[in-house]
PDB file of N, CA and C in Angstrom:
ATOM      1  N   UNK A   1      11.682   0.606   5.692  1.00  0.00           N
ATOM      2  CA  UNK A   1      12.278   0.571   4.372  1.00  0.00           C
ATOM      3  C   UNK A   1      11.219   0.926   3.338  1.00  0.00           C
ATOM      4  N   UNK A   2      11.612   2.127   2.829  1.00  0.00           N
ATOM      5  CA  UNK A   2      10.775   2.381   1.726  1.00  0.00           C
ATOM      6  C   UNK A   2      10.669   1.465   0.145  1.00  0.00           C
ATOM      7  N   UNK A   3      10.224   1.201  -1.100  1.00  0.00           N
ATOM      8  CA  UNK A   3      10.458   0.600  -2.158  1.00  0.00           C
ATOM      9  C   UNK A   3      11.213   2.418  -3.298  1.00  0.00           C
ATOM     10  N   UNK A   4      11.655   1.534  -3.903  1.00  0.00           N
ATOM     11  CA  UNK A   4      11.960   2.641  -4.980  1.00  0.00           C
ATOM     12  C   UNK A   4      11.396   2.503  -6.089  1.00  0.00           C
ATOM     13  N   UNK A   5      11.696   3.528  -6.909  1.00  0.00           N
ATOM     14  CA  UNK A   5      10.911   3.771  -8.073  1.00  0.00           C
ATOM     15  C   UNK A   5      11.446   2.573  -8.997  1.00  0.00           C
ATOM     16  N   UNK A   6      12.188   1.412  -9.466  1.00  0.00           N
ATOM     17  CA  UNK A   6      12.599   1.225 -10.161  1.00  0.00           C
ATOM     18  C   UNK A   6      12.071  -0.629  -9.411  1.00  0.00           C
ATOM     19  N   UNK A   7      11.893  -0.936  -8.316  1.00  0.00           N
ATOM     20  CA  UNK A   7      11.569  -1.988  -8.004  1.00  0.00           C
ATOM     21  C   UNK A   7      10.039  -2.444  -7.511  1.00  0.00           C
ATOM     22  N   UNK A   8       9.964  -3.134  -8.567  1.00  0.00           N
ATOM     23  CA  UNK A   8       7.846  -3.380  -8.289  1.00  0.00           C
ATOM     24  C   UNK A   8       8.095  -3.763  -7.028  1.00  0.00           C
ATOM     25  N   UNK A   9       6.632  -3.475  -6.306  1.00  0.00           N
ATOM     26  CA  UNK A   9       6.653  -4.592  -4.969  1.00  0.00           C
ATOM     27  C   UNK A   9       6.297  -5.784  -5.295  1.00  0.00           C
ATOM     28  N   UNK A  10       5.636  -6.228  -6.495  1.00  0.00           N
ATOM     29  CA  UNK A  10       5.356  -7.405  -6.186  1.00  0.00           C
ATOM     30  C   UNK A  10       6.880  -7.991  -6.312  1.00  0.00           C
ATOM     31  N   UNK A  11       7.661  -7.732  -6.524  1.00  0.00           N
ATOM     32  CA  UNK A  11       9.136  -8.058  -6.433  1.00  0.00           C
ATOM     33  C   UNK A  11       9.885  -7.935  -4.930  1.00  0.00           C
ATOM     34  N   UNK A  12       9.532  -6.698  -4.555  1.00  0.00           N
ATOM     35  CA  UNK A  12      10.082  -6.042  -2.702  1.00  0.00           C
ATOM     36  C   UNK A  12       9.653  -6.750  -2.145  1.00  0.00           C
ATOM     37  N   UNK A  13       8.135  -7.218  -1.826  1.00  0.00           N
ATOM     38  CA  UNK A  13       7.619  -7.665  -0.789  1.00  0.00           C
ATOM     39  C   UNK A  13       6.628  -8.497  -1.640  1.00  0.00           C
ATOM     40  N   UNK A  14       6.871 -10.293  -2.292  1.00  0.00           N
ATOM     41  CA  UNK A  14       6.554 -11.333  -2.913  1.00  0.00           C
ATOM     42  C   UNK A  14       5.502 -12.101  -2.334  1.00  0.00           C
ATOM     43  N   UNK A  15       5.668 -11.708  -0.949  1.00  0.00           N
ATOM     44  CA  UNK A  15       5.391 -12.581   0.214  1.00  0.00           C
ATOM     45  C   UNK A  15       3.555 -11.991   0.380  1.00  0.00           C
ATOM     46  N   UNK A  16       3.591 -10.688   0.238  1.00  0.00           N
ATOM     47  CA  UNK A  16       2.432 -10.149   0.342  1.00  0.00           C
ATOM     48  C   UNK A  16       1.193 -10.389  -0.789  1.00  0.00           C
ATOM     49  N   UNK A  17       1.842 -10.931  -2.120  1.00  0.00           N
ATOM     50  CA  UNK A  17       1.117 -11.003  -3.180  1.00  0.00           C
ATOM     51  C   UNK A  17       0.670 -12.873  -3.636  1.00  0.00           C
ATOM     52  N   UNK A  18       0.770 -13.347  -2.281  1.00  0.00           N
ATOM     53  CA  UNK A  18       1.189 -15.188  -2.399  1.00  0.00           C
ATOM     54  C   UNK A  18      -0.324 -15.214  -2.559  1.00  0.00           C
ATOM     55  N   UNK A  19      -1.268 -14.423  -1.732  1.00  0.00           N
ATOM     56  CA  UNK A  19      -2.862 -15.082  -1.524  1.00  0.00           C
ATOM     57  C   UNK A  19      -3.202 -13.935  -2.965  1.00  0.00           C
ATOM     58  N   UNK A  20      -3.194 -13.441  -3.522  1.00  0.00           N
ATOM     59  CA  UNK A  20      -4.011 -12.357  -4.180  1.00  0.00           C
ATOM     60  C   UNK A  20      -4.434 -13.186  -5.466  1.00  0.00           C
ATOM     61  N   UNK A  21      -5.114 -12.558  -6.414  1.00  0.00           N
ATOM     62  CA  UNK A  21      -5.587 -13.775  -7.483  1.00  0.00           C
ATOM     63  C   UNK A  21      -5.014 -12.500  -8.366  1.00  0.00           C
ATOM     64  N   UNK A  22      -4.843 -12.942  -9.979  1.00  0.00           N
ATOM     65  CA  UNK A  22      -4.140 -11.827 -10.620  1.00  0.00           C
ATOM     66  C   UNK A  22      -4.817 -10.615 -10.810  1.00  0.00           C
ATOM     67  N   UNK A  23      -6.164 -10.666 -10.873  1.00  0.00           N
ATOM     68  CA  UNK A  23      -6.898  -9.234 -11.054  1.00  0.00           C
ATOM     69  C   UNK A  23      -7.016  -8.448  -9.293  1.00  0.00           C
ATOM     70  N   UNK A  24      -6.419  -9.097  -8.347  1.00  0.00           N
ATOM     71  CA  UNK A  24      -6.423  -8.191  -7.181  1.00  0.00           C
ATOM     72  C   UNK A  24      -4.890  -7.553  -7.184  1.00  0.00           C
ATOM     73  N   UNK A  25      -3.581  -8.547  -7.669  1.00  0.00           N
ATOM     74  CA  UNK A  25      -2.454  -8.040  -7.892  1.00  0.00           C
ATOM     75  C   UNK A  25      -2.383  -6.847  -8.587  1.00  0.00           C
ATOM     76  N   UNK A  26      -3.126  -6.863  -9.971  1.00  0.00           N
ATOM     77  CA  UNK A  26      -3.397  -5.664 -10.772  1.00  0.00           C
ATOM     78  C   UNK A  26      -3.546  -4.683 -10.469  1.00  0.00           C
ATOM     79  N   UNK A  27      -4.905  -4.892  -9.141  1.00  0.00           N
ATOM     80  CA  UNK A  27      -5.279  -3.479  -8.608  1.00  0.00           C
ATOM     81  C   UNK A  27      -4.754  -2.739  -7.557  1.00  0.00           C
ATOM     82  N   UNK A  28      -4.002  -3.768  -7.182  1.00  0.00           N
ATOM     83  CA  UNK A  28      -2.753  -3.022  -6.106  1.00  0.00           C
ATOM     84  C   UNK A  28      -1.599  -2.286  -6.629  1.00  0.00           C
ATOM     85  N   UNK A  29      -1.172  -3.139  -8.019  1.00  0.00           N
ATOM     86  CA  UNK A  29       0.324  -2.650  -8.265  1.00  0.00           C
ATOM     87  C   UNK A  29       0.008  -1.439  -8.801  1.00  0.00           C
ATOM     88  N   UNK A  30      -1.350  -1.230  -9.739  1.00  0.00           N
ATOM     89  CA  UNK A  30      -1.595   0.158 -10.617  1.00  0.00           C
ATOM     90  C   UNK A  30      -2.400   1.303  -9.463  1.00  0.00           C
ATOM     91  N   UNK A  31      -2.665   0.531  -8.270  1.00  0.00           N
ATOM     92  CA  UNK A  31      -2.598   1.848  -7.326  1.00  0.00           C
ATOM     93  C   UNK A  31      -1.604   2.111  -6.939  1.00  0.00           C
ATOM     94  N   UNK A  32      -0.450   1.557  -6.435  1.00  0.00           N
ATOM     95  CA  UNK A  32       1.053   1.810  -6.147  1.00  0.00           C
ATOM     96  C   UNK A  32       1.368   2.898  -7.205  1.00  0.00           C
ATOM     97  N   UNK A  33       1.458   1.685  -8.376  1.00  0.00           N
ATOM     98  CA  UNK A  33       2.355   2.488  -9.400  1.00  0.00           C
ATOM     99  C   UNK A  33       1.112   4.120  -9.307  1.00  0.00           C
ATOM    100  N   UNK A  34       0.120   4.532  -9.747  1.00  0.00           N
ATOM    101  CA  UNK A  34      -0.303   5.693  -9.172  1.00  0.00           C
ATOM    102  C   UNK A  34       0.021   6.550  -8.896  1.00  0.00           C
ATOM    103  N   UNK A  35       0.164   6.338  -7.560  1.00  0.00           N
ATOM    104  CA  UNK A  35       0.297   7.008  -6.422  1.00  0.00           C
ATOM    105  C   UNK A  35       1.957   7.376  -6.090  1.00  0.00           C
ATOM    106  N   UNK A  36       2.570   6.454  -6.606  1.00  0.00           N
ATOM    107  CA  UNK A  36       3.926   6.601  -6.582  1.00  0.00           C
ATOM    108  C   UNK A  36       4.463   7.895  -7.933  1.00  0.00           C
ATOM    109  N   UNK A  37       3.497   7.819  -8.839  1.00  0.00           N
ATOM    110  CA  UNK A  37       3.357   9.004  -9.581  1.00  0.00           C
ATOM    111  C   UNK A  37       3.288  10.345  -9.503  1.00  0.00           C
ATOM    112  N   UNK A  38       2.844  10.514  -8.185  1.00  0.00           N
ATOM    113  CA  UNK A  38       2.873  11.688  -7.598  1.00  0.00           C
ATOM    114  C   UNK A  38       3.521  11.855  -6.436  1.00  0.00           C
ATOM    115  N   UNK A  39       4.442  10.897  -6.206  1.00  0.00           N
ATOM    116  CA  UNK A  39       5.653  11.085  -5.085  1.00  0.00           C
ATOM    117  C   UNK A  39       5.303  10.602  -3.842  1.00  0.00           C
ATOM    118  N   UNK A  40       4.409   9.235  -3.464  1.00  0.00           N
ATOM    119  CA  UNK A  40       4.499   8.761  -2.670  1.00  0.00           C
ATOM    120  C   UNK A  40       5.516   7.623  -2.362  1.00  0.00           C
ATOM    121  N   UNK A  41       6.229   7.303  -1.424  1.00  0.00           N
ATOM    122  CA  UNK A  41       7.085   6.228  -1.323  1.00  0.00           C
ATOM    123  C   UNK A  41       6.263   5.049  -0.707  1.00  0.00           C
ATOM    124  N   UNK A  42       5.854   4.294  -1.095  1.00  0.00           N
ATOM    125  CA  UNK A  42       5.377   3.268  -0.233  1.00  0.00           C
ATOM    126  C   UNK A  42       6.309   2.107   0.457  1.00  0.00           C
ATOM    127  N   UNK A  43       5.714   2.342   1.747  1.00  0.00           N
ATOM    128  CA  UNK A  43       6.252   1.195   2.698  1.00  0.00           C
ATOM    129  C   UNK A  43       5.345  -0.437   3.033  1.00  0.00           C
ATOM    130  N   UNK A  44       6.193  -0.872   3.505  1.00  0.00           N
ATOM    131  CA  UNK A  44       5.550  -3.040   3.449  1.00  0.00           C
ATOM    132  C   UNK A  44       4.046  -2.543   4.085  1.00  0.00           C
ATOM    133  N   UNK A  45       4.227  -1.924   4.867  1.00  0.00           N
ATOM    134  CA  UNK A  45       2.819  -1.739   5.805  1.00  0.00           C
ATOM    135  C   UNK A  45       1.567  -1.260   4.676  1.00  0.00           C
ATOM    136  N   UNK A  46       2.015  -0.147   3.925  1.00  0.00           N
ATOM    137  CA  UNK A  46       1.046   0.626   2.773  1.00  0.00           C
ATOM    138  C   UNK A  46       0.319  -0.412   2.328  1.00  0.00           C
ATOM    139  N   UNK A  47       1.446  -1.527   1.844  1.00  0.00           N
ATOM    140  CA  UNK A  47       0.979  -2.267   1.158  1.00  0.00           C
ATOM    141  C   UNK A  47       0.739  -3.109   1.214  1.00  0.00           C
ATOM    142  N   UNK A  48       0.800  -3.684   2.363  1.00  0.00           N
ATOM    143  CA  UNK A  48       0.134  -5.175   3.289  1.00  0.00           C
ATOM    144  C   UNK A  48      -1.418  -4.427   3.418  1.00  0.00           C
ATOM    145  N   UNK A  49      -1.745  -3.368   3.742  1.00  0.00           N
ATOM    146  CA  UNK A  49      -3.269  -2.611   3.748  1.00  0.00           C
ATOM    147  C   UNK A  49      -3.583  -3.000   2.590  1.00  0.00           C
ATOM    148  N   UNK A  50      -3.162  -2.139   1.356  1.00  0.00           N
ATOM    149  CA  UNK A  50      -3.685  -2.379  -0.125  1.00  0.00           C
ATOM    150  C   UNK A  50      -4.041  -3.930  -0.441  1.00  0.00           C
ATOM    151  N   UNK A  51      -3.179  -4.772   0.365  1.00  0.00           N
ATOM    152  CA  UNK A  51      -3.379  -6.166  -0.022  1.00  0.00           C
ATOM    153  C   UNK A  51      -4.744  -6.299   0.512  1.00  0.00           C
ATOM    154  N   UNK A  52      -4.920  -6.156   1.896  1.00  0.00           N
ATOM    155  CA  UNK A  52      -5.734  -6.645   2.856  1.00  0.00           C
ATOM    156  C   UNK A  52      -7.257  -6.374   2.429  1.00  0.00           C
ATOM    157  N   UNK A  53      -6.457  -4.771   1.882  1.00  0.00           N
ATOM    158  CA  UNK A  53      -8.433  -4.100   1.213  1.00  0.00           C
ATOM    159  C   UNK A  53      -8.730  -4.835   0.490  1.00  0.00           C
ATOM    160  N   UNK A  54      -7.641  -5.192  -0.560  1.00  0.00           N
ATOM    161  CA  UNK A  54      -7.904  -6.374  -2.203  1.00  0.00           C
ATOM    162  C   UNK A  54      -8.576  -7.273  -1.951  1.00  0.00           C
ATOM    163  N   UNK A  55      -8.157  -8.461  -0.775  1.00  0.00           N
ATOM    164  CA  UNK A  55      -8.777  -9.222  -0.816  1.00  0.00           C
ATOM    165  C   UNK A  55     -10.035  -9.362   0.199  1.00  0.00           C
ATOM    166  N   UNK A  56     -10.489  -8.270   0.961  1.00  0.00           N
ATOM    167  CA  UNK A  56     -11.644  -8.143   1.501  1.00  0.00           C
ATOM    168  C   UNK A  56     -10.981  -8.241   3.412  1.00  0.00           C
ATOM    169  N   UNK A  57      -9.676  -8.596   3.722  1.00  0.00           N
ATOM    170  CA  UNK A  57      -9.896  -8.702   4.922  1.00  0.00           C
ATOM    171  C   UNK A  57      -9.578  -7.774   5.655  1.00  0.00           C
ATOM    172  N   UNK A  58      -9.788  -6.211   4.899  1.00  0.00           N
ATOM    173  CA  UNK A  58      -9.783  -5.154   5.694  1.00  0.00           C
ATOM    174  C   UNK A  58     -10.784  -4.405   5.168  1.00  0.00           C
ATOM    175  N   UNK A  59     -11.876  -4.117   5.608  1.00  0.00           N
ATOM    176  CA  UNK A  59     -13.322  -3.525   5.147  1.00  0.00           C
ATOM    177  C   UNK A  59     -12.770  -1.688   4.810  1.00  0.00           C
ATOM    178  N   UNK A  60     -13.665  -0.971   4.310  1.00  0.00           N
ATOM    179  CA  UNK A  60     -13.262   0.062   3.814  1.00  0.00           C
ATOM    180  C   UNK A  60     -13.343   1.069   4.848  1.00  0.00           C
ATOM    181  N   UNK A  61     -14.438   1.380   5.773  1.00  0.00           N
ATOM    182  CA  UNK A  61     -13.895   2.248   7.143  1.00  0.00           C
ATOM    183  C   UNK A  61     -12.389   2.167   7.585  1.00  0.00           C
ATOM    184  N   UNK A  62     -11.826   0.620   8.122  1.00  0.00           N
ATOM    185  CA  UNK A  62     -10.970   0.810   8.729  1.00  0.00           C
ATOM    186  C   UNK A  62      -9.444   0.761   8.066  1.00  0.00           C
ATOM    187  N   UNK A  63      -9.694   0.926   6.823  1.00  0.00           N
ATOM    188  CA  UNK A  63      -9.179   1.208   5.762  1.00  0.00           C
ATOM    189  C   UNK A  63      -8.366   2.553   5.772  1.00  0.00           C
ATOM    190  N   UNK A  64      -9.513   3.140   5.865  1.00  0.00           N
ATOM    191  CA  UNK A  64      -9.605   4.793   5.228  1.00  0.00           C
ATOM    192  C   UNK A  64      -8.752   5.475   7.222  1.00  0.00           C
ATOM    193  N   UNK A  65      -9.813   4.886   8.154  1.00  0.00           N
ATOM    194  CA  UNK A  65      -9.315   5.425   9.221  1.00  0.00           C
ATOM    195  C   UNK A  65      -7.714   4.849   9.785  1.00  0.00           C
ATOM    196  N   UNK A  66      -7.206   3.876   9.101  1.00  0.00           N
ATOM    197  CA  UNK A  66      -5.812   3.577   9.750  1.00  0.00           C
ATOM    198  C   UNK A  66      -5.039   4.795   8.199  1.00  0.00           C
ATOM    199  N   UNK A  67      -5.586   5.013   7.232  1.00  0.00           N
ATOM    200  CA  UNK A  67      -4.319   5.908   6.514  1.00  0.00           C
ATOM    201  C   UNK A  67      -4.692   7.194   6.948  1.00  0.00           C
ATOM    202  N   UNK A  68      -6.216   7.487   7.670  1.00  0.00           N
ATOM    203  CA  UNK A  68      -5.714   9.143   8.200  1.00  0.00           C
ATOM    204  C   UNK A  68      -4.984   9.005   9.948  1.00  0.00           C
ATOM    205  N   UNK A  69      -4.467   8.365  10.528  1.00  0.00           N
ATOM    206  CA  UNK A  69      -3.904   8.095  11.259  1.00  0.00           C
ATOM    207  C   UNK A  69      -3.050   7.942  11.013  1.00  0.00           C
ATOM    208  N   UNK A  70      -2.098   7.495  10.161  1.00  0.00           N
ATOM    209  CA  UNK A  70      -0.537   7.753   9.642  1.00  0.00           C
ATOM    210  C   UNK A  70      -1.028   8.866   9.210  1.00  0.00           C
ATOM    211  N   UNK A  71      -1.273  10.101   8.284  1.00  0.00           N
ATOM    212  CA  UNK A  71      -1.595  10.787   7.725  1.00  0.00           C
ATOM    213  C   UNK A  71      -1.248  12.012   8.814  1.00  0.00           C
ATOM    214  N   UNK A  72      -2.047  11.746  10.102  1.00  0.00           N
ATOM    215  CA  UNK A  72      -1.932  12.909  11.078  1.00  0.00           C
ATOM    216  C   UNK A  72      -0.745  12.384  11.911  1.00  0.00           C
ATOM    217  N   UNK A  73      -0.191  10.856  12.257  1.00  0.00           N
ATOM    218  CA  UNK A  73       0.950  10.829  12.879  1.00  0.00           C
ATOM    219  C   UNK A  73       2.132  11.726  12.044  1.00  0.00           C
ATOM    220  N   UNK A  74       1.980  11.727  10.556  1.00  0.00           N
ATOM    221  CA  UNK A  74       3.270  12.289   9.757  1.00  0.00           C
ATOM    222  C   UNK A  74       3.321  13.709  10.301  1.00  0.00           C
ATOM    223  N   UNK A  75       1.956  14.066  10.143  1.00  0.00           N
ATOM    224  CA  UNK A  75       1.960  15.680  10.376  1.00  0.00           C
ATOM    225  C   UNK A  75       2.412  16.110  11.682  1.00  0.00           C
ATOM    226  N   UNK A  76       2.296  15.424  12.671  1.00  0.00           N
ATOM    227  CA  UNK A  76       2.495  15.521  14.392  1.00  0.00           C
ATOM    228  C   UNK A  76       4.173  15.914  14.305  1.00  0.00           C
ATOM    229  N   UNK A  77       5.018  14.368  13.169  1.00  0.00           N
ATOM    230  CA  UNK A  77       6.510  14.759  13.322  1.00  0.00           C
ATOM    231  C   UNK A  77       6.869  15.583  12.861  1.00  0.00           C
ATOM    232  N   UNK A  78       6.184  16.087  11.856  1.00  0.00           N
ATOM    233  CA  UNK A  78       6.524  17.596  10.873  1.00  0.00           C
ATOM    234  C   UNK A  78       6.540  19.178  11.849  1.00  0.00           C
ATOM    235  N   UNK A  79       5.905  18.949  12.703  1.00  0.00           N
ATOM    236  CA  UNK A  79       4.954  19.907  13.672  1.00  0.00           C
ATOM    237  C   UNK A  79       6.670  20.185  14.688  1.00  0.00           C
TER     238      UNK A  79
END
């Protein structure tokens, strides 16, 4: 399930934003909102990552290497 343009996540998925402190919420929703600016749809997963980076329990390598791995799975189904 994707979110739409018209529903914050911290609204979609509430559950993900329970541990964050308000300046990590900030920096998630204005990367969403972002990125959603240029036509990304984000899914719970996107943004359970974005959470995870926020609050440190996903370091920035494995960060970067789980979104070029969706990145090249998308391209595989396109193919």
């Amino acid at each position: 399930m994707t979110t739409t343009r018209h529903t914050p996540v911290t609204e979609q998925w509430p559950d993900l934003f329970t541990d964050l402190t308000a300046e990590q919420t900030a920096s998630v929703t204005g990367a969403v909102a972002n990125s959603v600016l240029e036509g990304w749809e984000p899914t719970r997963d996107n943004v359970a990552a974005l959470c995870a980076r926020a609050t440190g329990d996903l370091d920035r390598a494995t960060f970067r290497a789980r979104a070029r791995a969706r990145a090249h799975a998308r391209s595989q189904r396109r193919a």
